[in-house]
Protein backbone atom coordinates (compact mmCIF):
# COMPACT_ATOMS: atom_id res chain seq x y z
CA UNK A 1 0.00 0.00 0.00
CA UNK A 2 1.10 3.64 0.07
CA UNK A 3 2.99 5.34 2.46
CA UNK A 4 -0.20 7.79 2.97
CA UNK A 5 -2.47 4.99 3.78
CA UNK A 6 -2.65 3.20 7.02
CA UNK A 7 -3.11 -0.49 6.64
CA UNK A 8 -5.75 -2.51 8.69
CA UNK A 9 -3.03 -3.71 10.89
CA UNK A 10 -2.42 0.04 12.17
CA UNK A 11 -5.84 1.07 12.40
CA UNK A 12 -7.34 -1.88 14.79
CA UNK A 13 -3.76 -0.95 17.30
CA UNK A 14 -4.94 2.60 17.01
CA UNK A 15 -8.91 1.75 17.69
CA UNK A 16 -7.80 -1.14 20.49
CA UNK A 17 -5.66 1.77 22.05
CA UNK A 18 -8.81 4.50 21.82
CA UNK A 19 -11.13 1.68 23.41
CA UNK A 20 -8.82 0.87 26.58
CA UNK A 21 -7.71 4.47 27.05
CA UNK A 22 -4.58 3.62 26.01
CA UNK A 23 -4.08 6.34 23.50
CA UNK A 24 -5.64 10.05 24.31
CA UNK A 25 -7.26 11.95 21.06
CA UNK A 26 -3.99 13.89 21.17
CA UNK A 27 -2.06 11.27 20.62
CA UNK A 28 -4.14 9.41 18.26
CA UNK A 29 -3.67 13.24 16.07
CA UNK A 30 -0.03 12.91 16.44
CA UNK A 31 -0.25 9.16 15.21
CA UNK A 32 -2.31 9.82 12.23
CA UNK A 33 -0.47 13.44 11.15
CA UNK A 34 2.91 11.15 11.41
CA UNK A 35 1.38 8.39 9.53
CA UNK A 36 0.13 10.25 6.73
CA UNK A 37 3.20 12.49 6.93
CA UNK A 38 1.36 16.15 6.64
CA UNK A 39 3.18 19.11 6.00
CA UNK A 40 1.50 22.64 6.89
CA UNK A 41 0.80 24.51 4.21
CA UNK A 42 1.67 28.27 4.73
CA UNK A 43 -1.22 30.30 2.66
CA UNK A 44 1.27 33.54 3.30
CA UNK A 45 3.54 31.73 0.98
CA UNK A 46 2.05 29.49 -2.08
CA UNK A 47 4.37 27.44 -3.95
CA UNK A 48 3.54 28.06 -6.92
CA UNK A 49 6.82 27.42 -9.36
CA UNK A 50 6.98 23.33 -9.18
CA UNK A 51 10.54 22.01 -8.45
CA UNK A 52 10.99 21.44 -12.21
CA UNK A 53 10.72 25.31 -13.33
CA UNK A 54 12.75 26.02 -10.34
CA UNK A 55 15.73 24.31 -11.26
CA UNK A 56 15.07 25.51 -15.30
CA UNK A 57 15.29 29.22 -14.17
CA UNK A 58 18.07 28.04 -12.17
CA UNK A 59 19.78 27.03 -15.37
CA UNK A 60 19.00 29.33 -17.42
CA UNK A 61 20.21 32.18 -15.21
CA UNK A 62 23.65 30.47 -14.66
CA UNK A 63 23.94 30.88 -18.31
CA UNK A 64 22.90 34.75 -18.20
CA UNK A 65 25.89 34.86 -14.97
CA UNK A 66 28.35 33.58 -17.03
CA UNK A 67 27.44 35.87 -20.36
CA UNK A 68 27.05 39.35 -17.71
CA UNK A 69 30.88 38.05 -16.65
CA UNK A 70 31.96 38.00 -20.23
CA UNK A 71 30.30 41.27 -20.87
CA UNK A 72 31.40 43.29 -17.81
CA UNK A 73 34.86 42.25 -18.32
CA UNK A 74 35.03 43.15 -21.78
CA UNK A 75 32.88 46.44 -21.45
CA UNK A 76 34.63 48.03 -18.25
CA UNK A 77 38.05 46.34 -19.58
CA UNK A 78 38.89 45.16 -15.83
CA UNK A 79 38.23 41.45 -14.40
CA UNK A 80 35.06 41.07 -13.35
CA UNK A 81 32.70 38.13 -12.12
CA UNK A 82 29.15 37.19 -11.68
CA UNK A 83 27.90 33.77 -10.00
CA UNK A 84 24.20 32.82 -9.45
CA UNK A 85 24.14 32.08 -5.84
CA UNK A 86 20.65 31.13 -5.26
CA UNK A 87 17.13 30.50 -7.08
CA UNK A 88 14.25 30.64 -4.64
CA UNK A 89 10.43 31.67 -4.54
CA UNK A 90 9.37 34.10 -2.03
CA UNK A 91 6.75 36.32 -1.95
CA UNK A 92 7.01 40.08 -2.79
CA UNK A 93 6.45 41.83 0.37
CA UNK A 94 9.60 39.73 2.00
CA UNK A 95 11.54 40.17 -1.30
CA UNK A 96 11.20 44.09 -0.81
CA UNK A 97 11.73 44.27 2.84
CA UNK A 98 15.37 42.65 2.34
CA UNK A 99 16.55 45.11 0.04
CA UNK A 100 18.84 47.80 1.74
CA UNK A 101 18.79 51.63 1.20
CA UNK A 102 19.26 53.30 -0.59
CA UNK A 103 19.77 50.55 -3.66
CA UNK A 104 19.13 50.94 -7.42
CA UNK A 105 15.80 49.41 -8.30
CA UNK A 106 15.21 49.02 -12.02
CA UNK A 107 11.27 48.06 -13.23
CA UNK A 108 11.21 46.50 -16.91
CA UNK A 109 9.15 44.73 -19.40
CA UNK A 110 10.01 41.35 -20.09
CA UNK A 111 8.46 42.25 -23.53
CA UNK A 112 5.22 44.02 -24.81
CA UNK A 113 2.98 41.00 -24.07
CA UNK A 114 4.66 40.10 -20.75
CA UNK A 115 4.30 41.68 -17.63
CA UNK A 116 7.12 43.54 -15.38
CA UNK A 117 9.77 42.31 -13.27
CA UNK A 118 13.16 43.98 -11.21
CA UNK A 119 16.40 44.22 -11.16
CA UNK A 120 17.85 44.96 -8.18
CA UNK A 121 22.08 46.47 -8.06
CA UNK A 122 23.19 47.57 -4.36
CA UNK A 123 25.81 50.17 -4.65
CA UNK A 124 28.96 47.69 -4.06
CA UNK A 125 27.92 46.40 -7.80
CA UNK A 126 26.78 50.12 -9.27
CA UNK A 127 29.69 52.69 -8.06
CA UNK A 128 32.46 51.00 -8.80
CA UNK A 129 30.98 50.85 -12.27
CA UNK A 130 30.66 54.71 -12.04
CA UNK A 131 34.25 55.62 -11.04
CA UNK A 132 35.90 53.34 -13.80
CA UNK A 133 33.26 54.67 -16.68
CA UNK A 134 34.10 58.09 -14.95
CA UNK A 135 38.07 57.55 -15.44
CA UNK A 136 38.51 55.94 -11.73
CA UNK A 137 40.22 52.30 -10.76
CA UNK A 138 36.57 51.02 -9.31
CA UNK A 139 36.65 52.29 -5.65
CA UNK A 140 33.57 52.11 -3.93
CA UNK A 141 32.13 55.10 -1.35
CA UNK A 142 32.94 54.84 2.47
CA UNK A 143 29.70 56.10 2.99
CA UNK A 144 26.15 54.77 0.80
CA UNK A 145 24.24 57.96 -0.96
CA UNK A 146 22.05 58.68 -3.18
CA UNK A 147 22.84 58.58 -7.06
CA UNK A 148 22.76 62.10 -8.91
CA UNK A 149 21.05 62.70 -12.11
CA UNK A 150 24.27 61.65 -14.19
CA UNK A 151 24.89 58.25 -12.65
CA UNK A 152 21.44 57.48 -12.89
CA UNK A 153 21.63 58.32 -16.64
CA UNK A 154 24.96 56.23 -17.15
CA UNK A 155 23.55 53.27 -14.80
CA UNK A 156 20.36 53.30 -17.46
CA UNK A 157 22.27 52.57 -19.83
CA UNK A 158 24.59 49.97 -18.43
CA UNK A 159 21.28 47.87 -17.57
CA UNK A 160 19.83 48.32 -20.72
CA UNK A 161 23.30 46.46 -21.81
CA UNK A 162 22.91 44.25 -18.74
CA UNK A 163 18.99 43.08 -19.58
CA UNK A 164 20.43 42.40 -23.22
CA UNK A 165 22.29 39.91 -22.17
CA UNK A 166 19.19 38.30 -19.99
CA UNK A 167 17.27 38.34 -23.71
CA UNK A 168 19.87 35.86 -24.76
CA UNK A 169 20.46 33.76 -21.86
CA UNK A 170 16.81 33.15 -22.06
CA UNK A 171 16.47 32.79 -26.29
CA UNK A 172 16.14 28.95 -26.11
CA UNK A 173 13.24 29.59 -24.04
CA UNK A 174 11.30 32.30 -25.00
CA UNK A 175 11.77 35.38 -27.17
CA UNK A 176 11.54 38.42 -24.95
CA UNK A 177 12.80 42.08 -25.43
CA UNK A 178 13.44 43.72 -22.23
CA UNK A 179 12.29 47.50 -21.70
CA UNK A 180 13.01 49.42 -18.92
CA UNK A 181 10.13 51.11 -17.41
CA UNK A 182 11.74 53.28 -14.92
CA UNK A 183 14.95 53.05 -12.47
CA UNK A 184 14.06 53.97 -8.27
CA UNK A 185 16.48 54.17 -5.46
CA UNK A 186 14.06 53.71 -2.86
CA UNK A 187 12.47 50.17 -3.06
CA UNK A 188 9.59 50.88 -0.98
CA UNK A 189 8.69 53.24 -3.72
CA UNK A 190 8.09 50.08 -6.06
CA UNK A 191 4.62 48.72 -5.68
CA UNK A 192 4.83 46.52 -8.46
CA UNK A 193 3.34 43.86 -7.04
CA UNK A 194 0.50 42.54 -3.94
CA UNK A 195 2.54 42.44 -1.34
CA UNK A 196 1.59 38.11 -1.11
CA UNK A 197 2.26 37.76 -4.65
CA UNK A 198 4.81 34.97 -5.59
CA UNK A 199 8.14 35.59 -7.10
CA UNK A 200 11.07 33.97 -8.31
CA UNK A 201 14.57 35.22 -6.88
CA UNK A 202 17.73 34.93 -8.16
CA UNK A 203 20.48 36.00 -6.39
CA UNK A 204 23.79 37.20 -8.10
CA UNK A 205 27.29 37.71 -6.13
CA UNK A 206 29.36 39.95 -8.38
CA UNK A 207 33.64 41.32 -7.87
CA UNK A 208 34.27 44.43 -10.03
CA UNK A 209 37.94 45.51 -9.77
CA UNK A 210 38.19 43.58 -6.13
CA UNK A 211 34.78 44.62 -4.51
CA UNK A 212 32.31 42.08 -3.53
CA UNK A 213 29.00 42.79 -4.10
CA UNK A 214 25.41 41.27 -5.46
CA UNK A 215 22.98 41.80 -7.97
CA UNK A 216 18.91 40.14 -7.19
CA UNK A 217 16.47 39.65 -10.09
CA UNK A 218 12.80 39.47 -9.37
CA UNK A 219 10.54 37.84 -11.98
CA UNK A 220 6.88 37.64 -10.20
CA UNK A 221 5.01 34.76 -11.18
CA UNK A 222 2.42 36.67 -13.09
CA UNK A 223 4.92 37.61 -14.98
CA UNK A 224 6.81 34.13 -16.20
CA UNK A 225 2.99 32.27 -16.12
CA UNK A 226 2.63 32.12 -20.34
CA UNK A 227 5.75 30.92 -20.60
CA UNK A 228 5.64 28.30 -17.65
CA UNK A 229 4.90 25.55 -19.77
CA UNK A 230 8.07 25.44 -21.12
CA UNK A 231 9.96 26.01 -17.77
CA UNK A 232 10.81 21.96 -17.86
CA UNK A 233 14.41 20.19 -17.28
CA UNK A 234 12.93 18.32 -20.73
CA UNK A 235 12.42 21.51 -22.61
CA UNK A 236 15.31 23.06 -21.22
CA UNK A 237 17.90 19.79 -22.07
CA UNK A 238 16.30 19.30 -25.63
CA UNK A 239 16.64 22.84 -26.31
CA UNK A 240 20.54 22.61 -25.34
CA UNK A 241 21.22 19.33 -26.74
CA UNK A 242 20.10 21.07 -29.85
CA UNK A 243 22.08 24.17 -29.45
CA UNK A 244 25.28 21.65 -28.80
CA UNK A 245 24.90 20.34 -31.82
CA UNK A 246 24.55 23.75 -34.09
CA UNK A 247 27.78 24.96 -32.13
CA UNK A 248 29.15 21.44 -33.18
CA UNK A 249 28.35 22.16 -36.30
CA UNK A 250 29.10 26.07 -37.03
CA UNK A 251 32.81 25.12 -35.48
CA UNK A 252 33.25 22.37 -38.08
CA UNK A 253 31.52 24.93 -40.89
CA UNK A 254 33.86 27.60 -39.50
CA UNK A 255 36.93 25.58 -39.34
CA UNK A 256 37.01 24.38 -42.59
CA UNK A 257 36.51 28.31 -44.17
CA UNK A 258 39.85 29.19 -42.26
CA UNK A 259 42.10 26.63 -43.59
CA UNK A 260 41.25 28.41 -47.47
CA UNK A 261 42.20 31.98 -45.45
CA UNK A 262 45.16 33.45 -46.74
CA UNK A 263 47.83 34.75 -43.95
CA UNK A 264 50.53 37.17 -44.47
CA UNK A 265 54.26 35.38 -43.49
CA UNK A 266 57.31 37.81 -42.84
CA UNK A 267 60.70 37.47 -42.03
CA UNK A 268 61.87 40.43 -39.60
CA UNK A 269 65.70 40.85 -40.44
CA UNK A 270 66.21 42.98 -37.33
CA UNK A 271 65.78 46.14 -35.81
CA UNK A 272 67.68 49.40 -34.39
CA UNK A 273 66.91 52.85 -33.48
CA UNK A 274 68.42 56.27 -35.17
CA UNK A 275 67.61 59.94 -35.00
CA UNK A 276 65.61 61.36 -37.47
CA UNK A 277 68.70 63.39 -38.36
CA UNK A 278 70.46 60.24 -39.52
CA UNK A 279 67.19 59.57 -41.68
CA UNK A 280 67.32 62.56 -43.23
CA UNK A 281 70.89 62.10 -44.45
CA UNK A 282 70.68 57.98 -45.76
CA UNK A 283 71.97 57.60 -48.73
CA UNK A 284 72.08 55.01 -51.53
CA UNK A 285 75.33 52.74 -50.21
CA UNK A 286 74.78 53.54 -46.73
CA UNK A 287 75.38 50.90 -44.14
CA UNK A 288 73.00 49.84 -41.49
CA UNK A 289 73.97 47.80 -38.44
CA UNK A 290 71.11 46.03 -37.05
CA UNK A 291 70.32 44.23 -33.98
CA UNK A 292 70.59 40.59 -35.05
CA UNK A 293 73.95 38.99 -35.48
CA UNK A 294 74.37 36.78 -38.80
CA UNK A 295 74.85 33.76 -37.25
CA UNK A 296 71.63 33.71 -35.81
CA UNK A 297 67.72 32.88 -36.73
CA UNK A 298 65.37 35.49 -37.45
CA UNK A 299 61.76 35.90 -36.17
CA UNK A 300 59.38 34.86 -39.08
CA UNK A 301 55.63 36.81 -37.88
CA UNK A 302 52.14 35.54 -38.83
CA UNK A 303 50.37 38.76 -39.70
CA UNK A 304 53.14 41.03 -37.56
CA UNK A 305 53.26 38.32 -34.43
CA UNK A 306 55.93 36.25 -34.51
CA UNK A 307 55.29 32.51 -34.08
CA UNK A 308 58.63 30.85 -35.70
CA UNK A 309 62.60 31.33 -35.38
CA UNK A 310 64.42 30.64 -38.96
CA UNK A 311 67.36 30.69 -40.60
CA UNK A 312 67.51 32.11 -43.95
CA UNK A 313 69.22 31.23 -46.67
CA UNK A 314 68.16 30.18 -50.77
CA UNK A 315 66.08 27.79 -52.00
CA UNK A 316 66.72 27.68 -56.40
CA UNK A 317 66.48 31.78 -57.23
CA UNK A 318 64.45 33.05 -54.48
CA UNK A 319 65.25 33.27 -50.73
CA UNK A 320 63.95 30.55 -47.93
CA UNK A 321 64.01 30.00 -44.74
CA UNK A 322 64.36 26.45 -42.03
CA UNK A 323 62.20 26.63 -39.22
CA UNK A 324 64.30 26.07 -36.17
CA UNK A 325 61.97 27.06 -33.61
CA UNK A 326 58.39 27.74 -32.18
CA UNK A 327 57.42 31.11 -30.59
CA UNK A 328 55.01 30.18 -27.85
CA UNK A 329 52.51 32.87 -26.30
CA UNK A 330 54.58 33.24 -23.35
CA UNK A 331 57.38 34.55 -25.41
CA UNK A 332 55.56 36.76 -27.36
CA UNK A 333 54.82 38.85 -24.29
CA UNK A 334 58.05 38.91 -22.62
């Protein structure tokens, strides 16, 4: 039988225990809440995302950390990182009430036919992106204030770039063009939502230029609901074994165009340094005494980086060179 049913066994001890006084009603509660293994049910907080979409968003939004790391590091040209730390349904009020002041609260569209959501960046994350857009090294404040006019300008921007990225983490799932609606410092200012209305939270730790701090996106439930159904691990893995297999693909496609690419080889003879005077006065016959001595192997550069050492010599009527050695990146950059 299962595990929620008693069997006949059970029931007689229980009835035998009731009819000899045995057992008090108390007891016989206790008994049939342990047998039937009941869990309260908190109405404050409905579960309404099943495990399944839970661990999909979870997925998905790994992808969207590792695509905001690629483009912070690139776009502020310092090493930066972003790691989903946690996926979780709460409601809104409690979501709200965690946030601390003043923070950056930014209210967008998921797209014209879906509903709003937030993105929340606490000033560890936001100022340091301000002083190094600003000409700075990415120092945060000693003390938390409010943004002016200008940061909250350049900050509009750099979410706009940030939410782009979300549209493609979440491509394989559903097409959506985030549009910010407006951008708040005070999140008790943002009555998006019923206070008991369920959301999904994912939390973000981010480091920009050493300082540890955290981004948190809210997507309410009202929100994500038309595009629930295909919030599944089944979806979600056929969707990626698919996307393997174009990558597969494309590299293959793409790896067969570059071996038809022509490269430019040259042989760098040497090098030394003169005053323009001494430019000015070259003349036809004039000797110049490089850097390199004869005896030894010249660089030979694939489009101006060199990769090989050579010696040169002839080959029938035209020059050559033997490959003697390979310039690894290491040596490049000494």
């Amino acid at each position: 039988m299962g595990k929620d049913v008693l069997s006949q066994s059970e029931i007689d001890s229980i009835i035998n225990a009731l009819s000899s006084g045995d057992l008090s009603s108390k007891q016989q509660d206790d008994e049939l809440l342990q047998a039937h293994k009941v869990v309260p049910y908190d109405f404050r907080r409905p579960n309404k995302f099943s495990k399944d979409q839970m661990r999909t968003l979870k997925n998905i939004h790994e992808n969207f950390a590792r695509m905001l790391t690629n483009f912070l590091t690139a776009y502020l040209r310092i090493p930066a990182a972003v790691k989903l730390e946690s996926a979780s349904q709460v409601i809104y009020e409690e979501f709200i009430c965690s946030l601390p002041l003043p923070t950056l609260v930014t209210v967008f569209r998921l797209s014209e036919n879906n509903g709003s959501a937030l993105l929340e960046t606490n000033s560890f994350f936001t100022f340091p992106i301000i002083d190094i857009l600003f000409g700075g090294e990415g120092k945060i404040i000693k003390q938390a204030r409010e943004l002016t006019e200008i940061e909250l300008s350049v900050l509009r921007r750099v979410n706009e770039k940030v939410l782009n990225n979300l549209r493609y983490a979440w491509e394989d799932i559903a097409d959506i063009s985030p549009l910010i609606e407006s951008l708040d410092t005070n999140p008790q200012f943002s009555q998006l939502l019923a206070s008991n209305e369920a959301v999904a939270l994912l939390s973000f730790s981010t480091n920009i230029a050493g300082n540890d701090g955290f981004i948190n996106l809210c997507l309410p439930y009202i929100t994500l609901e038309p595009v629930l159904t295909r919030l599944s691990a089944q979806n979600w893995h056929t969707r990626q074994s698919k996307m393997d297999w174009d990558m597969t693909k494309a590299l293959k496609n793409l790896e067969k165009k570059l071996k038809f690419i022509k490269v430019e080889l040259t042989a760098v003879l040497g090098s030394t340094t003169i005053t323009v005077s001494d430019f000015l006065n070259f003349e036809e016959g004039d000797i110049i005494l490089l850097d390199r001595q004869v005896d030894k192997p010249v660089d030979l550069c694939l489009e101006g980086r060199p990769k090989f050492k050579i010696n040169l010599g002839t080959l029938s009527t035209k020059m050559a060179g033997v490959i003697t050695d390979i310039i690894f990146e290491e040596e490049e950059t000494e």
